[in-house]
Protein backbone atom coordinates (compact mmCIF):
# COMPACT_ATOMS: atom_id res chain seq x y z
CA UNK A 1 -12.64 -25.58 12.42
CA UNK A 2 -13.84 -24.08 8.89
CA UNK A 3 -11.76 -23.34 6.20
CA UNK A 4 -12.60 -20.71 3.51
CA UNK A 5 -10.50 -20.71 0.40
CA UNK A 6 -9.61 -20.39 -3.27
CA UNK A 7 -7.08 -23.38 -4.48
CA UNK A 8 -5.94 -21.61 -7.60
CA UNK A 9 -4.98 -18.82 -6.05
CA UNK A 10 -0.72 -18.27 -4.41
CA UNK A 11 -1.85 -17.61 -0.86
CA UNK A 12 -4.41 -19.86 -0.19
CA UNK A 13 -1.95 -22.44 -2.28
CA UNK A 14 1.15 -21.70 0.67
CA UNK A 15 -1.48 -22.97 3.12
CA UNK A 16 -2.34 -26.01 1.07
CA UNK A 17 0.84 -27.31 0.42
CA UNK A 18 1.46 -27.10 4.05
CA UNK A 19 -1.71 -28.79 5.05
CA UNK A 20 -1.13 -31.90 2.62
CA UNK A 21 2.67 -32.01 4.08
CA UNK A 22 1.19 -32.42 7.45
CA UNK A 23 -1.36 -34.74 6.39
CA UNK A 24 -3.42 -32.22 7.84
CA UNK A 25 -7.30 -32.10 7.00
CA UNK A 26 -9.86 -29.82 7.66
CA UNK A 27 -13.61 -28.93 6.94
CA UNK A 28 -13.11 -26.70 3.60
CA UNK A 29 -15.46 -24.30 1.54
CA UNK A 30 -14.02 -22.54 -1.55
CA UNK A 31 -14.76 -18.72 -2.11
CA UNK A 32 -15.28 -18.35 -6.06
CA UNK A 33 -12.50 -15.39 -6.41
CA UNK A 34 -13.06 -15.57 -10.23
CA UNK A 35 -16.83 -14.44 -9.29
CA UNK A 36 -15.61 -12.13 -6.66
CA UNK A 37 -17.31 -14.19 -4.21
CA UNK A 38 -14.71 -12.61 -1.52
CA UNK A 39 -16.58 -9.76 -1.95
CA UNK A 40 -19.68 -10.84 -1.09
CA UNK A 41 -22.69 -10.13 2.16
CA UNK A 42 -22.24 -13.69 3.04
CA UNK A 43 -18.79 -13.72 2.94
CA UNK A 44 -17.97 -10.28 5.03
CA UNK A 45 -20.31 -11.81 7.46
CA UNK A 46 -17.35 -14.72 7.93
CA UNK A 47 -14.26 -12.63 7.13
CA UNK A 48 -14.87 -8.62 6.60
CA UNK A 49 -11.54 -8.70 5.01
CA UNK A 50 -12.22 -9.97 2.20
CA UNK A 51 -9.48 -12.15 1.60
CA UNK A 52 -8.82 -16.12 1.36
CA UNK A 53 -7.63 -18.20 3.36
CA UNK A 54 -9.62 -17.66 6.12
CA UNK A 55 -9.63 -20.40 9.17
CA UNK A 56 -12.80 -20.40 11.46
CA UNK A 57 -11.50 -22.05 14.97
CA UNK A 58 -14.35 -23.67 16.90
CA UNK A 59 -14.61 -21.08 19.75
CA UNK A 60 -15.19 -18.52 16.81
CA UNK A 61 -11.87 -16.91 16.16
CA UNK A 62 -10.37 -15.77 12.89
CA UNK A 63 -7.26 -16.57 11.26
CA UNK A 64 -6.54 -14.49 7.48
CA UNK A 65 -2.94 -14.57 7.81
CA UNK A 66 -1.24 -17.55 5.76
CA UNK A 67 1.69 -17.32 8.66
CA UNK A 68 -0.25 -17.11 11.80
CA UNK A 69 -2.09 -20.65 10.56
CA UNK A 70 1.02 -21.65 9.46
CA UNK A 71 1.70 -21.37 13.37
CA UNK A 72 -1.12 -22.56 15.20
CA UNK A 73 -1.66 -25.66 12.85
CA UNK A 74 1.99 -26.43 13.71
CA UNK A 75 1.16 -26.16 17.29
CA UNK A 76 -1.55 -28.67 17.14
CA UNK A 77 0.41 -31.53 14.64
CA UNK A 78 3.91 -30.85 15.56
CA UNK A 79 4.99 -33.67 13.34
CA UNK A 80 7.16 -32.79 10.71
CA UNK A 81 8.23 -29.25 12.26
CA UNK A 82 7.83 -26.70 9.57
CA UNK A 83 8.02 -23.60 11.38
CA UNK A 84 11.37 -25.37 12.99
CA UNK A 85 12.05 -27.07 16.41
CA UNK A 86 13.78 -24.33 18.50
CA UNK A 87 12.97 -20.50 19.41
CA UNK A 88 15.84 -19.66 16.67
CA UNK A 89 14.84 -22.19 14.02
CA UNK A 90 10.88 -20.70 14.44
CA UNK A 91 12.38 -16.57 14.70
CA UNK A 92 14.61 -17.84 11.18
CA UNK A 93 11.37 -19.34 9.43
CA UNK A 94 9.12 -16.70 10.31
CA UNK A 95 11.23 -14.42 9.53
CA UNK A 96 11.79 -15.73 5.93
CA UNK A 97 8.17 -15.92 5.34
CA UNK A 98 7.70 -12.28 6.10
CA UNK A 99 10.68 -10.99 3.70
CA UNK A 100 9.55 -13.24 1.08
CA UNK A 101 6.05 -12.07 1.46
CA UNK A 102 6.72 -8.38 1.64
CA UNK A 103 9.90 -8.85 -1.53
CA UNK A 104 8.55 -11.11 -3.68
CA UNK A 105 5.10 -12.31 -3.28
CA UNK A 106 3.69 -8.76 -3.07
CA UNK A 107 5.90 -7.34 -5.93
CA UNK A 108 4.28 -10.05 -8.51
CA UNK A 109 1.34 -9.52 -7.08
CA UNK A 110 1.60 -5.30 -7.56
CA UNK A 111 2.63 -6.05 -11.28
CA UNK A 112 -0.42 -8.24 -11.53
CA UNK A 113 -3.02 -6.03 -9.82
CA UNK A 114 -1.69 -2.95 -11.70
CA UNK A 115 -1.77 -3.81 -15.32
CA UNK A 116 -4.39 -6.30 -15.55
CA UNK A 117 -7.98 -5.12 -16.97
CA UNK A 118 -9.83 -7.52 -14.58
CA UNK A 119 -8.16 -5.83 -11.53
CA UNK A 120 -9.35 -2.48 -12.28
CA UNK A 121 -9.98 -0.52 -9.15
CA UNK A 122 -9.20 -3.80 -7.44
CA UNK A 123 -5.44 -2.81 -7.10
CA UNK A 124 -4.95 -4.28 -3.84
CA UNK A 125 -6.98 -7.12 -2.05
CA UNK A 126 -9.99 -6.10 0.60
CA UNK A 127 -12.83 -4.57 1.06
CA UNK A 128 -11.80 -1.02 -0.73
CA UNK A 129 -11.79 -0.41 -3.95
CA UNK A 130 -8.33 0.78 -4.91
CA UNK A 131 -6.85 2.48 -8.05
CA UNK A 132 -4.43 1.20 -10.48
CA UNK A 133 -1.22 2.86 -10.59
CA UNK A 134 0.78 2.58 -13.22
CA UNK A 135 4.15 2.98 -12.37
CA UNK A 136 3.63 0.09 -9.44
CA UNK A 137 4.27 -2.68 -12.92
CA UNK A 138 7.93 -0.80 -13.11
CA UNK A 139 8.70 -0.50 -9.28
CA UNK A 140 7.14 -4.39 -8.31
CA UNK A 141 9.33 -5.87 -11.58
CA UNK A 142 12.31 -3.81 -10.04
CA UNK A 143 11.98 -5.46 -6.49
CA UNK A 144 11.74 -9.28 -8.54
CA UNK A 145 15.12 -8.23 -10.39
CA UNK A 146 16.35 -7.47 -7.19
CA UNK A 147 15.30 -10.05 -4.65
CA UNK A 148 16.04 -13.05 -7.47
CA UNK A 149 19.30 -12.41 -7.09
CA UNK A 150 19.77 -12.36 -3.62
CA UNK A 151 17.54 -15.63 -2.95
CA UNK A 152 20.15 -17.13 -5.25
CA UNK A 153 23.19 -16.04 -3.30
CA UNK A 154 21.64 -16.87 0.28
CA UNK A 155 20.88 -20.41 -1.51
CA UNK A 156 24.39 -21.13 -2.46
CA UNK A 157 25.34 -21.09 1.37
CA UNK A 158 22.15 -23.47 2.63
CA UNK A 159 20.25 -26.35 1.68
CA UNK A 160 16.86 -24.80 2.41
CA UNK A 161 15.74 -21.06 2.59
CA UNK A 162 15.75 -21.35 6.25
CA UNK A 163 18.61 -23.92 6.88
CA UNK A 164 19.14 -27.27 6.80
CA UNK A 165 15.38 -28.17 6.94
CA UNK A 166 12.76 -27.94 4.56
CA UNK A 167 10.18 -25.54 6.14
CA UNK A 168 7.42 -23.50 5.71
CA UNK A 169 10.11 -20.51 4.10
CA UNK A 170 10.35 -23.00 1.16
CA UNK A 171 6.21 -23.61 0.74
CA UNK A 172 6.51 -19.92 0.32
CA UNK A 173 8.98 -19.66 -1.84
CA UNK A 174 8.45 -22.60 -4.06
CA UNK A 175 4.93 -20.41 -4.48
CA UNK A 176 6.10 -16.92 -5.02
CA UNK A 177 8.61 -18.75 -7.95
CA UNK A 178 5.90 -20.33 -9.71
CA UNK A 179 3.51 -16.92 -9.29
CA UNK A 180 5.77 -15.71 -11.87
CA UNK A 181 4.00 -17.34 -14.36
CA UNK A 182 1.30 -15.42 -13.73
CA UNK A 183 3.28 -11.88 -14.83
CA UNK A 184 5.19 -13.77 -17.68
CA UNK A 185 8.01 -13.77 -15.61
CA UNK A 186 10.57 -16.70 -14.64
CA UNK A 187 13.95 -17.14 -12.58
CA UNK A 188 16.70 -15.92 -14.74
CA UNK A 189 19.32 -18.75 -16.16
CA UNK A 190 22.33 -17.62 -14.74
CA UNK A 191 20.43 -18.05 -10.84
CA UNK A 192 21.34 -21.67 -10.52
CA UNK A 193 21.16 -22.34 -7.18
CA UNK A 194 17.22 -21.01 -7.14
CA UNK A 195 16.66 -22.82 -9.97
CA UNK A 196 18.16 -25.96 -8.74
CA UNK A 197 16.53 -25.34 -5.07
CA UNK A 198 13.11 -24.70 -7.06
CA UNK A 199 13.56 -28.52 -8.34
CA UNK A 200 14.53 -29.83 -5.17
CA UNK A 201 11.55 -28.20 -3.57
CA UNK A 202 8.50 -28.95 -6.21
CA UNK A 203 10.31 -33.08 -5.81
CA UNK A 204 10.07 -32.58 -2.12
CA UNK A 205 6.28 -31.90 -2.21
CA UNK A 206 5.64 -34.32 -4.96
């Protein structure tokens, strides 16, 4: 197996922190995002779309979605179950990792893409060349207002996004939190239980 990614970046950092849980480690090559190396001949060649992480299996296929290597590296080191042990705990966990990618992750990352110079007719990830829109900045920081909230009630009931285990719902939401940062935006105050979860997550992973 070959791995193609970008550390600093929130996606290929969701697989990471997963990886080091496991104590998993594979063959790795970084993709120079800041040089728009995704973008790249040689790079299409391995993934036409354009995106990091990217996992090479040995009889050839490709894996670009964070959650389906989530799921076949938890296949192969079942130790320390973070996709959960039963067909509910896995439907739960995957589940989570969807809403909080579609919700959260993707909302920072429209604000981001939208309003930043360097993303100019880079709007979205890929191999197309996208527009800016404007009005995306207002609609992705009203889906953050929204969702924070509601993370903060469902954590008030559990110990973990998913349940009573830590998982791979709570790599992706310690990440989406700390993407903030990257819009100038943080958990409001008066979420406690996020904010508390958020410290009991970032001690969990060291």
């Amino acid at each position: 197996m070959k791995l193609y990614t970008f550390d600093p970046a929130p996606n290929p950092r969701r697989l990471t922190l997963f990886m080091q849980l496991k104590g998993i480690e594979i063959d790795t090559q970084q993709v120079d995002m800041m040089t728009a190396e995704q973008l790249s001949d040689a790079y299409r060649q391995i993934n036409p779309a354009c995106s990091v992480p990217a996992l090479v299996l040995d009889d050839g296929t490709l894996l670009t979605e964070v959650v389906g290597i989530y799921t076949y590296l938890d296949e192969l080191h079942p130790e320390i179950p973070l996709m959960g042990s039963t067909p509910a705990e896995r439907a739960l966990v995957v589940s989570w990792c969807h809403k909080l990618f579609c919700g959260l992750m993707m909302a920072i990352a429209s604000v981001l893409r939208n309003r930043g110079k360097s993303f100019v007719n880079r709007a979205l990830p890929g191999p197309l060349d996208t527009p800016q829109i404007p009005e995306m900045v207002d609609r992705g920081l009203l889906q953050i207002s929204h969702i924070l909230p509601e993370l903060d009630a469902h954590l008030a009931t559990t110990p973990w996004i998913a349940g009573d285990n830590f998982t791979a719902a709570d790599i992706d939401l310690l990440v989406a939190i700390d993407f903030l940062a990257w819009i100038k935006q943080a958990v409001p105050q008066e979420c406690t239980h996020l904010l508390d979860w958020h410290q009991r997550a970032s001690a969990h992973l060291g």
